[in-house]
Protein backbone atom coordinates (compact mmCIF):
# COMPACT_ATOMS: atom_id res chain seq x y z
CA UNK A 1 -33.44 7.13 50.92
CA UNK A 2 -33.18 4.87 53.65
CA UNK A 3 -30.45 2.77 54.10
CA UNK A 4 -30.32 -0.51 56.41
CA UNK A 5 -27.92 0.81 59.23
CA UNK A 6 -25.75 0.60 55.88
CA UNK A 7 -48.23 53.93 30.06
CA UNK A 8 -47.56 57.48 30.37
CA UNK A 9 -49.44 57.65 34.01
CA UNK A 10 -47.87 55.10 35.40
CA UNK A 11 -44.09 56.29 34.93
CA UNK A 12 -43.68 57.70 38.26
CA UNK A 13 -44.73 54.15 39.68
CA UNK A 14 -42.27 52.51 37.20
CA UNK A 15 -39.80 54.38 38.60
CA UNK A 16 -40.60 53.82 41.74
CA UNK A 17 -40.78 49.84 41.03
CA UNK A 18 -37.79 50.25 39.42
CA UNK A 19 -35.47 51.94 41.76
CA UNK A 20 -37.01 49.74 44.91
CA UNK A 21 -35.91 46.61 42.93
CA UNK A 22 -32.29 47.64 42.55
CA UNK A 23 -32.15 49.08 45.80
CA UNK A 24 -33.23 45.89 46.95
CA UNK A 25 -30.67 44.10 45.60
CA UNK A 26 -27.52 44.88 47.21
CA UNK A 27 -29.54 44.99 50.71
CA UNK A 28 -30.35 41.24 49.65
CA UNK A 29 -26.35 40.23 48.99
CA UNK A 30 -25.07 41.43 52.30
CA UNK A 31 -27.29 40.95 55.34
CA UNK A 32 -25.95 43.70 57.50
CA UNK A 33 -23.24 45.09 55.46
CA UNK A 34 -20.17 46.60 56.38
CA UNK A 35 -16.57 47.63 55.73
CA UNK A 36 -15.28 43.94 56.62
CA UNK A 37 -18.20 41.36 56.27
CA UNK A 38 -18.17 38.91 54.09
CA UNK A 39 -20.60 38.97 51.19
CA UNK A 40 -23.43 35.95 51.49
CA UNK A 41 -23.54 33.10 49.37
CA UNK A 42 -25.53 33.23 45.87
CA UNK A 43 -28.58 30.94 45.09
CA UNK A 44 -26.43 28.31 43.75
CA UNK A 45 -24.26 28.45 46.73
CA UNK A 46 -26.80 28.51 48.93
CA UNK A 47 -29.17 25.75 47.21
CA UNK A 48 -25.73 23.31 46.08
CA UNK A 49 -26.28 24.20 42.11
CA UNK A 50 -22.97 24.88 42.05
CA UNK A 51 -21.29 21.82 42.92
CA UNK A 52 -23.94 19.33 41.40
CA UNK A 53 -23.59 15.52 41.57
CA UNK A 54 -22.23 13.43 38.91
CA UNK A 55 -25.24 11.37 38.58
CA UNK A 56 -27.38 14.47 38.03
CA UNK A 57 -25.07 15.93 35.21
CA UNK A 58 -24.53 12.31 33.45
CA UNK A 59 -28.52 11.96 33.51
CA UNK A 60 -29.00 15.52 32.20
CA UNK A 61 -26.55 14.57 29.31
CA UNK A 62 -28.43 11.93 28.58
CA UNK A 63 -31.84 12.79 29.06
CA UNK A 64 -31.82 16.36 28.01
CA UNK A 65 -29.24 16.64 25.16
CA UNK A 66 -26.24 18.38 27.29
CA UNK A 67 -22.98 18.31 27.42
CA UNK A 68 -21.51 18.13 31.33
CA UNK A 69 -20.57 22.14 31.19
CA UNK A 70 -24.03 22.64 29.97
CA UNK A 71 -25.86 20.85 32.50
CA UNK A 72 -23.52 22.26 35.28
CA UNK A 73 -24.57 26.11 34.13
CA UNK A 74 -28.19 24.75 33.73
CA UNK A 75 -28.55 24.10 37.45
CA UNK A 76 -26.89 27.08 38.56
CA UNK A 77 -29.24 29.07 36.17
CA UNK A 78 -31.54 27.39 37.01
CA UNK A 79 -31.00 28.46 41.05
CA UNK A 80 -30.38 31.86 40.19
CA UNK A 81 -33.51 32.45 38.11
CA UNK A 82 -35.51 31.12 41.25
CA UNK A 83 -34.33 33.70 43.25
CA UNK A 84 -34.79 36.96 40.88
CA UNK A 85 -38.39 35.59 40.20
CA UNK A 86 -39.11 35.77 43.95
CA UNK A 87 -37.68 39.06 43.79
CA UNK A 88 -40.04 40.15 41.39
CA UNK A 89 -42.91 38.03 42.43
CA UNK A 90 -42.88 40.29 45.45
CA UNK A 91 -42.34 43.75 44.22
CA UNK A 92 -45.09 43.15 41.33
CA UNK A 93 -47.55 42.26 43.95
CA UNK A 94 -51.10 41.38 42.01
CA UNK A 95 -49.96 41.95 39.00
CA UNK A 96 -47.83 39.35 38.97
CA UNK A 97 -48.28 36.40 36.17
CA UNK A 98 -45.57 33.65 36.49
CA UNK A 99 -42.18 33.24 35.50
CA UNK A 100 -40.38 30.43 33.68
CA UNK A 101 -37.18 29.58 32.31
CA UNK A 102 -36.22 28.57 28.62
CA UNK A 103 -33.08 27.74 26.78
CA UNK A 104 -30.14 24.81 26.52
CA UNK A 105 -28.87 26.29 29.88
CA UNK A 106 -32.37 27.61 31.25
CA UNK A 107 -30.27 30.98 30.69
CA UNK A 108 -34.13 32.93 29.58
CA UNK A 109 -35.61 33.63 32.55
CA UNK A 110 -39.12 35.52 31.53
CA UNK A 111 -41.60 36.92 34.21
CA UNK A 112 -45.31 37.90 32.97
CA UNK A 113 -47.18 41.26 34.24
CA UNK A 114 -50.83 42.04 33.31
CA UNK A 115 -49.00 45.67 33.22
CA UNK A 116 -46.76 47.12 30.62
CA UNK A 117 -45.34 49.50 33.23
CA UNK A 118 -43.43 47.22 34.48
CA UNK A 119 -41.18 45.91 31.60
CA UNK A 120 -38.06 48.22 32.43
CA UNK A 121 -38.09 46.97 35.86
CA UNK A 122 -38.19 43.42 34.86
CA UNK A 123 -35.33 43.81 32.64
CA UNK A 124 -33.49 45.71 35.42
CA UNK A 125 -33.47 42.56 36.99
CA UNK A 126 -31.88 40.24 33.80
CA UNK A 127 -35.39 39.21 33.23
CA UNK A 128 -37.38 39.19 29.77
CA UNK A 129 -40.94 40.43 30.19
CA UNK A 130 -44.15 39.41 29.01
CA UNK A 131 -47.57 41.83 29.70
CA UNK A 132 -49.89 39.01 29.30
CA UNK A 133 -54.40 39.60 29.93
CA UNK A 134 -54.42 37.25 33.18
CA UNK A 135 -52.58 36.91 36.36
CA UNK A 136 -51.63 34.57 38.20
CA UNK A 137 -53.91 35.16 41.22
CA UNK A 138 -56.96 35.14 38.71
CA UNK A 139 -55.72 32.02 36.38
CA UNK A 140 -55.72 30.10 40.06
CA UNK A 141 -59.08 31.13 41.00
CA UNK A 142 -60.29 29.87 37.57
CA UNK A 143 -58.49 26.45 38.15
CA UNK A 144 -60.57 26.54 41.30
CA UNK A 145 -63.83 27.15 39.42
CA UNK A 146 -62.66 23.70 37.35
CA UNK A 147 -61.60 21.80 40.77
CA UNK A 148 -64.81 22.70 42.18
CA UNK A 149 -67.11 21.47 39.16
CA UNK A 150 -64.78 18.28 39.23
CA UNK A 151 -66.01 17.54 42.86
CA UNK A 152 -69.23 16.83 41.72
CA UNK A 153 -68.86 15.62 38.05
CA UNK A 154 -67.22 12.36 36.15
CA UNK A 155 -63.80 13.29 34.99
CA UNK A 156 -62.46 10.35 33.28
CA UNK A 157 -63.08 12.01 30.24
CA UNK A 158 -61.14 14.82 31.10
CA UNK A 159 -58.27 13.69 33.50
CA UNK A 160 -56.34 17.01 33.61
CA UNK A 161 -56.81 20.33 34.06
CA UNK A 162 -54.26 23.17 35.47
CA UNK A 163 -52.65 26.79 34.91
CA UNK A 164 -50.09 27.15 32.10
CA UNK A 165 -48.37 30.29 33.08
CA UNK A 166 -46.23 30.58 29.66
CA UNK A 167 -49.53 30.20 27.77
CA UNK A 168 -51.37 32.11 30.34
CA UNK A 169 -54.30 30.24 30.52
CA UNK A 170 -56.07 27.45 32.18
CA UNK A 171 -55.90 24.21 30.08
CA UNK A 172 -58.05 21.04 30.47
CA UNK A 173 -56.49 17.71 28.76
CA UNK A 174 -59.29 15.42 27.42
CA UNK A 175 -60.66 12.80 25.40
CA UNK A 176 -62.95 14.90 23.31
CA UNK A 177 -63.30 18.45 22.20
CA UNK A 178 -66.78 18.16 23.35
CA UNK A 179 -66.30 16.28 27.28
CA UNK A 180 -63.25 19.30 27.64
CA UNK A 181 -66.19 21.78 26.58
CA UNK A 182 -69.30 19.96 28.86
CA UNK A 183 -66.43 20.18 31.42
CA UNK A 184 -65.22 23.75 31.03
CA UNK A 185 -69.24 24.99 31.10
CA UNK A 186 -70.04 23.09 34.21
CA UNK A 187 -66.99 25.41 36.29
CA UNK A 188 -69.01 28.75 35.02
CA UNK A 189 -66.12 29.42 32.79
CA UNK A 190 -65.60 31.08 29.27
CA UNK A 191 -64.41 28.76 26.31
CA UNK A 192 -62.46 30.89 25.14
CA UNK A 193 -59.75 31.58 27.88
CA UNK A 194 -59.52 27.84 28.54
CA UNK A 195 -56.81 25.46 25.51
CA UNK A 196 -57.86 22.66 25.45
CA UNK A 197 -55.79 19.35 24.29
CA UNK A 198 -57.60 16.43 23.02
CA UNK A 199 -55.36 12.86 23.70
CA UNK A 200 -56.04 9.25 24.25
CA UNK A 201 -53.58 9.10 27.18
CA UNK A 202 -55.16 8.52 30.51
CA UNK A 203 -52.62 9.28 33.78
CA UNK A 204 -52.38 6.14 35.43
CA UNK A 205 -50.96 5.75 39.02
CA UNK A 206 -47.38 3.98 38.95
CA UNK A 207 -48.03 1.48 41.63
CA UNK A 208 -47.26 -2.19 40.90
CA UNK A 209 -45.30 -1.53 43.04
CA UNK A 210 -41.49 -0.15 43.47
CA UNK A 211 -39.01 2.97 43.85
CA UNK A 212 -36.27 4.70 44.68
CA UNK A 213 -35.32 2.34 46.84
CA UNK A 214 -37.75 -0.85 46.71
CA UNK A 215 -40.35 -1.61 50.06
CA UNK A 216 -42.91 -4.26 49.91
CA UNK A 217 -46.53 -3.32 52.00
CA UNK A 218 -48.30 -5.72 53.46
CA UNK A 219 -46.39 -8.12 51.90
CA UNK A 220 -48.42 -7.82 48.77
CA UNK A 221 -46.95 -4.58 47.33
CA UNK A 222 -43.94 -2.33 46.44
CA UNK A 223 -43.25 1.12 46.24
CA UNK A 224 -40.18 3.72 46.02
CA UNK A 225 -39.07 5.47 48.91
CA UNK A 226 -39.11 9.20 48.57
CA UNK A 227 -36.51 11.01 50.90
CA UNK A 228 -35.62 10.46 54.58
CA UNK A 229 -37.55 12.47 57.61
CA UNK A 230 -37.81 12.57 60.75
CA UNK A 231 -40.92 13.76 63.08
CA UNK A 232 -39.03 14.40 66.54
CA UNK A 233 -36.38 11.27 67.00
CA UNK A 234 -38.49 9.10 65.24
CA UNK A 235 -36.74 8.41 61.41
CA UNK A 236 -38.60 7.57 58.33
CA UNK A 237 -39.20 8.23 54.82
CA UNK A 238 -41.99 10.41 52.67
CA UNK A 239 -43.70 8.25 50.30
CA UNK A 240 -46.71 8.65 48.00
CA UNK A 241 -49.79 8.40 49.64
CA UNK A 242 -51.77 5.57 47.42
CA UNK A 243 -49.10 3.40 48.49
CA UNK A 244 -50.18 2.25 51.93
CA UNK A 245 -52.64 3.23 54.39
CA UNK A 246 -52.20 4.11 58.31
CA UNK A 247 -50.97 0.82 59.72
CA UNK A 248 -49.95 -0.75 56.64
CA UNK A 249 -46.78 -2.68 57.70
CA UNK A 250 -43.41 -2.20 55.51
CA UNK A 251 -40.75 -4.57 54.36
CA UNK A 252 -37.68 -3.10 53.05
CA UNK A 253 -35.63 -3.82 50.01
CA UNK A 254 -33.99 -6.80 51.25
CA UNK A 255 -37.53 -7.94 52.43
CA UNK A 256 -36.47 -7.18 55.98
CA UNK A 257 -38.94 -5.95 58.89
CA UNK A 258 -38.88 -2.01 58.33
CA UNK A 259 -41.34 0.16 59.44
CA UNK A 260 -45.42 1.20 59.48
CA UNK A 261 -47.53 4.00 57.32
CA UNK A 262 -48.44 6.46 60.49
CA UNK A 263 -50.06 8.67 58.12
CA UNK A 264 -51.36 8.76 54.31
CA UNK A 265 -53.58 10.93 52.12
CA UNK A 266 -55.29 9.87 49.17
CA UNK A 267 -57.12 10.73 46.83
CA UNK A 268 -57.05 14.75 47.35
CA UNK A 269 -53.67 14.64 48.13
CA UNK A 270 -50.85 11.61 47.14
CA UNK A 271 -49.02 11.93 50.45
CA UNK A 272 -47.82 9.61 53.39
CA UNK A 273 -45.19 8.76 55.50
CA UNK A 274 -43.47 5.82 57.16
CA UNK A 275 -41.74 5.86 60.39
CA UNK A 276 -38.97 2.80 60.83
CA UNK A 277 -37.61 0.60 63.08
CA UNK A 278 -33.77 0.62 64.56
CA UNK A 279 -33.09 -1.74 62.02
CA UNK A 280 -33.30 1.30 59.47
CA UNK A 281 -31.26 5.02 59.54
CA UNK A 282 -32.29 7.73 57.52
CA UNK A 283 -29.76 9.44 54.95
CA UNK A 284 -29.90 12.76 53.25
CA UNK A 285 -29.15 10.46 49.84
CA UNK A 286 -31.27 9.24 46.79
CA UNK A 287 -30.60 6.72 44.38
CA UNK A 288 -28.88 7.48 41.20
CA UNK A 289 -28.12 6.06 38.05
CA UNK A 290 -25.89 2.80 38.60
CA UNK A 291 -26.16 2.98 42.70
CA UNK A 292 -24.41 6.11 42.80
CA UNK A 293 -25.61 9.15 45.90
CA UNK A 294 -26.98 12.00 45.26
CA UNK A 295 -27.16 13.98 48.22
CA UNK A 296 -30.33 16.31 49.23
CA UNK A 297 -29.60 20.10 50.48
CA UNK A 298 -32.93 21.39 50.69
CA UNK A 299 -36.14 21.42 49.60
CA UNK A 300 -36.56 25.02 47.39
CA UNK A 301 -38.89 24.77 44.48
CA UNK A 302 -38.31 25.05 41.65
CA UNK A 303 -39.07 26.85 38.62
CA UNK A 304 -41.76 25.39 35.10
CA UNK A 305 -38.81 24.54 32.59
CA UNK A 306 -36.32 23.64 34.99
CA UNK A 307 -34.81 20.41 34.90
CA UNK A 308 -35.78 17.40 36.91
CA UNK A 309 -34.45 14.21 37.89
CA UNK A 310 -36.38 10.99 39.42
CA UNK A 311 -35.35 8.04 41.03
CA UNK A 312 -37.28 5.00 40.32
CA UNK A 313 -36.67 0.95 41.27
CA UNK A 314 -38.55 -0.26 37.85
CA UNK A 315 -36.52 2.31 35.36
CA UNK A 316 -33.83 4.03 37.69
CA UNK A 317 -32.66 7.50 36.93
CA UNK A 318 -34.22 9.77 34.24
CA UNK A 319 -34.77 13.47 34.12
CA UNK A 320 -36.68 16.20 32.37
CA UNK A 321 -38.30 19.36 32.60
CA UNK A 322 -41.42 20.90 34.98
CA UNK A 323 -43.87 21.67 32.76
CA UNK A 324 -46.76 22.98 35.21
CA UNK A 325 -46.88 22.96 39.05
CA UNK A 326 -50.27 23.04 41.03
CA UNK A 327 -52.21 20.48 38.44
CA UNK A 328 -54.82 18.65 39.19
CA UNK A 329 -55.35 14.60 37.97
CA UNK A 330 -58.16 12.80 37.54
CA UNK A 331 -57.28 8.61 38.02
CA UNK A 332 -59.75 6.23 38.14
CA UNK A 333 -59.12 5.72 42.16
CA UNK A 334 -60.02 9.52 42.29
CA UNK A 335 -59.04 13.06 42.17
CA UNK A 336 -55.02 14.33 43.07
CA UNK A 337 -54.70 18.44 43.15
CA UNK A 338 -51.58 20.29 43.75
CA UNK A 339 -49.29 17.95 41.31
CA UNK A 340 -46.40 19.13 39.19
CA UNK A 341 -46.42 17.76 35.87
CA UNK A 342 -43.25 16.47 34.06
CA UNK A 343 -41.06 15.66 31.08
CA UNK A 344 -39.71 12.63 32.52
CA UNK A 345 -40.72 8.94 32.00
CA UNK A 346 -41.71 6.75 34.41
CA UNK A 347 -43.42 3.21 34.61
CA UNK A 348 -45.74 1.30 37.06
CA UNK A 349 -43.70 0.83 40.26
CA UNK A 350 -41.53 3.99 39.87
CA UNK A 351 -44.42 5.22 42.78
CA UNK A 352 -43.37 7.12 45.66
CA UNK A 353 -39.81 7.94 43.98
CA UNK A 354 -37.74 10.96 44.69
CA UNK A 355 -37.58 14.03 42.36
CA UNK A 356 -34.49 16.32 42.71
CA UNK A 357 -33.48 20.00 41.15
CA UNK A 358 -30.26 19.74 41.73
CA UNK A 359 -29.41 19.05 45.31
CA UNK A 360 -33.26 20.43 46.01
CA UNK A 361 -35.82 17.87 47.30
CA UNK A 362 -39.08 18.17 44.88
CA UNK A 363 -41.33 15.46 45.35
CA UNK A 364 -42.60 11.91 45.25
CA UNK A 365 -43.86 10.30 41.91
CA UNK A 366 -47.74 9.47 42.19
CA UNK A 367 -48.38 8.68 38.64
CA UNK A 368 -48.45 9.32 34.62
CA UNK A 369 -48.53 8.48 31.15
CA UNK A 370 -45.87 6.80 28.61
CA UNK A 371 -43.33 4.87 29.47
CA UNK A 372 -39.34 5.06 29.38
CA UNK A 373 -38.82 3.56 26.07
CA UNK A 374 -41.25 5.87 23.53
CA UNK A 375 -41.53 8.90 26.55
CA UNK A 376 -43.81 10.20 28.52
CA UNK A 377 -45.71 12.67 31.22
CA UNK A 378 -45.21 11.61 34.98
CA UNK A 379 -46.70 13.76 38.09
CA UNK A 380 -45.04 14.36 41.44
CA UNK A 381 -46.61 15.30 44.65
CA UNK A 382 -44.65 18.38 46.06
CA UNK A 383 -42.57 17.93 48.91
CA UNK A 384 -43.17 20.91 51.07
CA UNK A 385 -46.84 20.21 51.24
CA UNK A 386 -46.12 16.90 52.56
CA UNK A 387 -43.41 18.16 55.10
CA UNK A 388 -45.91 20.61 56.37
CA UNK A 389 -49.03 18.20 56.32
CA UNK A 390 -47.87 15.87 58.51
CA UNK A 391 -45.20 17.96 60.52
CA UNK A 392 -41.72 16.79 59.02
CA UNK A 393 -38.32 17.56 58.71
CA UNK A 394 -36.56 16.22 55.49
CA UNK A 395 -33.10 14.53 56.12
CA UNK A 396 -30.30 17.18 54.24
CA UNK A 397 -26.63 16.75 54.15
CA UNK A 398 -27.00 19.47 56.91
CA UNK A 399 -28.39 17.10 59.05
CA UNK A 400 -29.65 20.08 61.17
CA UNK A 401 -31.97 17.92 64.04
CA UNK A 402 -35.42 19.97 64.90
CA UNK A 403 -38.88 20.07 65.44
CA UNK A 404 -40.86 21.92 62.69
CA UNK A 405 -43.11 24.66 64.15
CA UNK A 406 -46.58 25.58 63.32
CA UNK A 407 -46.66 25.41 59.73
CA UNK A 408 -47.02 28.94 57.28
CA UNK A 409 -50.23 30.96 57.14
CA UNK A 410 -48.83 33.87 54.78
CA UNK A 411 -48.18 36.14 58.49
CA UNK A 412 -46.16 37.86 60.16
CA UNK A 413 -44.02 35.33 62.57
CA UNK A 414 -40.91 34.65 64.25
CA UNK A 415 -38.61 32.76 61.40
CA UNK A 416 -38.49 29.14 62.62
CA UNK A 417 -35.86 26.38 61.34
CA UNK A 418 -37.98 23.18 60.35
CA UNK A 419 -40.98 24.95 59.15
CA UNK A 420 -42.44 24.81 55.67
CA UNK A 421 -42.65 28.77 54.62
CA UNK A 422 -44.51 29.60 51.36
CA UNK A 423 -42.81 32.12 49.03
CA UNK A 424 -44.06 35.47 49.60
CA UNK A 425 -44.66 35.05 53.35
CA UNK A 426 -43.78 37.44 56.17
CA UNK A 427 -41.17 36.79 58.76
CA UNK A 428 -39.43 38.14 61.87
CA UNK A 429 -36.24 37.41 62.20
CA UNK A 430 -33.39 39.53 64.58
CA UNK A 431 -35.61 42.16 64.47
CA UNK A 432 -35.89 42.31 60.65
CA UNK A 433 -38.52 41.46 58.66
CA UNK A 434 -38.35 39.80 55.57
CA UNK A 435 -40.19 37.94 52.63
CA UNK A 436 -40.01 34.31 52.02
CA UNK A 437 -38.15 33.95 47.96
CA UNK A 438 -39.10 30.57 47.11
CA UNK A 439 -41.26 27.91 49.07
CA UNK A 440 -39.05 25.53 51.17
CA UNK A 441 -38.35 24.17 54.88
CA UNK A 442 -36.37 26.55 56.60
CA UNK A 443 -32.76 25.19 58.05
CA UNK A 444 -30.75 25.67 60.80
CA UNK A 445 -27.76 27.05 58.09
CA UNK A 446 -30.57 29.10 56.30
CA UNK A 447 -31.40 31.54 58.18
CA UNK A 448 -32.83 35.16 56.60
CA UNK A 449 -29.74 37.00 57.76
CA UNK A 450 -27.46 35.13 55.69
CA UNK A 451 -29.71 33.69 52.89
CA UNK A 452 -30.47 36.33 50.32
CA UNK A 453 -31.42 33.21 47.55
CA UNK A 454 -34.38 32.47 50.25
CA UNK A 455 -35.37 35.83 51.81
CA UNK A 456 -35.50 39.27 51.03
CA UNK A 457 -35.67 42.51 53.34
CA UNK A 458 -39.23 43.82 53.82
């Protein structure tokens, strides 16, 4: 926020799998051990789920049925989890078919194989598996065949389409049994490996216009701000893209001179940014519930079924769950891929908000369904995308100061601080090499050495 200067084969290679995963694991808790170093932090050190902020728990109480111990163990379940489905992510390679976390305290973590062999290593690692028909490679590429069909067909009848990995399946939300099916044929794809759900409710964009923090555009709108960045010295905020256009001229909350859009994507993407004037300093806080701070560490993704929490200037601070990431919406101003969808409410002028896991930057709100009173579904556009799209480094407690280098292509590289790295990516780093956990923007503080929660040993 800114603030106004203020089977029977296949055991051998189980027990191969197996043994690399728990030899893995002690590599991954001390960087270079020995006799007197100190052991590395965990994931919930490392991502701040241990020491959570009071307006996260209070709105996880409230939102999600908890008491304050259970919200507290959520988030560091939550962080942990993240880190063990890397692990596995990795090790599984192609077979690999999502994980997810269930329970009060998120304390199920299940990860799905299209291979049976794997199970015992799976539940080596604390983890309950499921050998599911699909993976997760080949439930993307159908999602693809869908986004492809949708490039050249009406979708207003069918607004939503994406990959449920706990279902594992593709699913298309409509208005009709028979638009989902017209819809489903068009992408070359079989009926019968796509659910379909048949609703009324249309995702809307929530732009009328306000946020996190309120700023007016062009004088004739508002929207949230997302989080604080900066793009060399130059300080600003992320935002969602339908919000402004390059040049559009901001006003803050206070109706103050503030800043300019230098860069905005939409539809396709729901992304922007706006740098500001020295009126303006950027702070690693968002808004929560009653004005209090929540302060952003990072920007790690998280897991479908962890909890969420949103800041918005029409209904403040509510939170939920991540149902889906990588979904793609269908508005009537046009087509948004790569959204995560969402248990929490939101309401027209909640656009461009922050969403937090934790102390872990998510997103900014781009639109929904419902409202705050009877529920709803909201969608955020992912952070890390946005970071890496137009060459940003989010504002963190840290308050590390650098330039983000060229952004992830899935190779081997030198490990850089500022740049966006993709889980599963390759890097360099003191001579090691070593594979990227979960997507986030490296930091200064995390480097692979020291942050077995973010990297592994190749």
């Amino acid at each position: 926020m800114a603030h106004r200067h203020a089977v029977t084969g296949r055991r051998a290679a189980l027990t191969a799998l197996g043994a690399l995963l728990l030899a893995q694991l002690p590599a991954a808790v001390a960087a270079e051990p020995s006799p007197t170093s100190v052991p590395a932090p965990g994931a919930a050190q490392t991502l701040g789920a241990d020491k959570p902020a009071a307006a996260v728990l209070h709105a996880m109480e409230r939102d999600l049925a908890l008491t304050s111990a259970q919200a507290a163990e959520r988030l560091v379940n939550e962080a942990e989890a993240g880190t063990r489905a890397g692990r596995l992510a990795g090790a599984l390679g192609d077979r690999f078919a999502g994980a997810w976390v269930r329970g009060t305290t998120s304390q199920e973590l299940t990860v799905a194989t299209t291979d049976a062999a794997d199970v015992a290593a799976i539940e080596a690692q604390g983890a309950k598996a499921a050998v599911v028909k699909t993976s997760l490679a080949a439930l993307r590429a159908a999602k693809g065949k869908l986004d492809a069909a949708a490039r050249r067909l009406d979708t207003r009848d069918t607004p939503l389409w994406y990959v449920d990995v706990p279902a594992n399946r593709v699913a298309v939300q409509a208005t009709s049994e028979a638009a989902a099916s017209a819809f489903v044929r068009a992408a070359g794809l079989d009926g019968q490996d796509v659910g379909v759900r048949v609703t009324a409710d249309r995702p809307r964009l929530m732009a009328e216009i306000t946020g996190g923090d309120a700023y007016y555009i062009d004088g004739t709108a508002r929207c949230s701000v997302g989080f604080s960045v900066t793009k060399d010295q130059q300080q600003g905020f992320a935002t969602a893209g339908h919000c402004g256009r390059p040049g559009s001229k901001t006003a803050g909350f206070d109706k103050a001179e503030q800043g300019e859009f230098q860069a905005s994507a939409f539809p396709g993407k729901d992304m922007a940014w706006v740098a500001v004037n020295g009126q303006w300093t950027a702070t690693a806080h968002v808004k929560g519930e009653s004005d209090q701070k929540v302060e952003v560490a990072g920007s790690a993704e998280a897991l479908v079924g962890a909890s969420v929490c949103r800041s918005g200037s029409t209904t403040g601070w509510h939170c939920g769950t991540i149902e889906q990431h990588g979904t793609s919406v269908s508005y009537a101003e046009g087509t948004v891929d790569g959204l995560t969808r969402t248990t929490v409410c939101a309401e027209p002028g909640d656009s461009g908000g922050p969403y937090v896991a934790g102390a872990q930057a998510q997103g900014v709100t781009s639109g929904g369904s419902g409202d705050c009173k009877n529920g709803g579904t909201t969608f955020y556009q992912p952070l890390n995308p946005l970071l890496g799209e137009f060459g940003l480094t989010l504002k963190t407690k840290a308050a590390q100061a650098q330039t983000p280098g060229p952004q992830d292509n899935g190779t081997v590289d030198a490990w850089v601080a500022g740049r966006v790295y993709q889980a599963g990516a390759t890097v360099t780093h003191d001579g090691v090499r070593y594979h990227c956990l979960l997507t986030h923007q490296a930091q200064t503080a995390w480097a692979p050495t020291g942050t077995p929660a973010l990297w592994q040993r190749a």
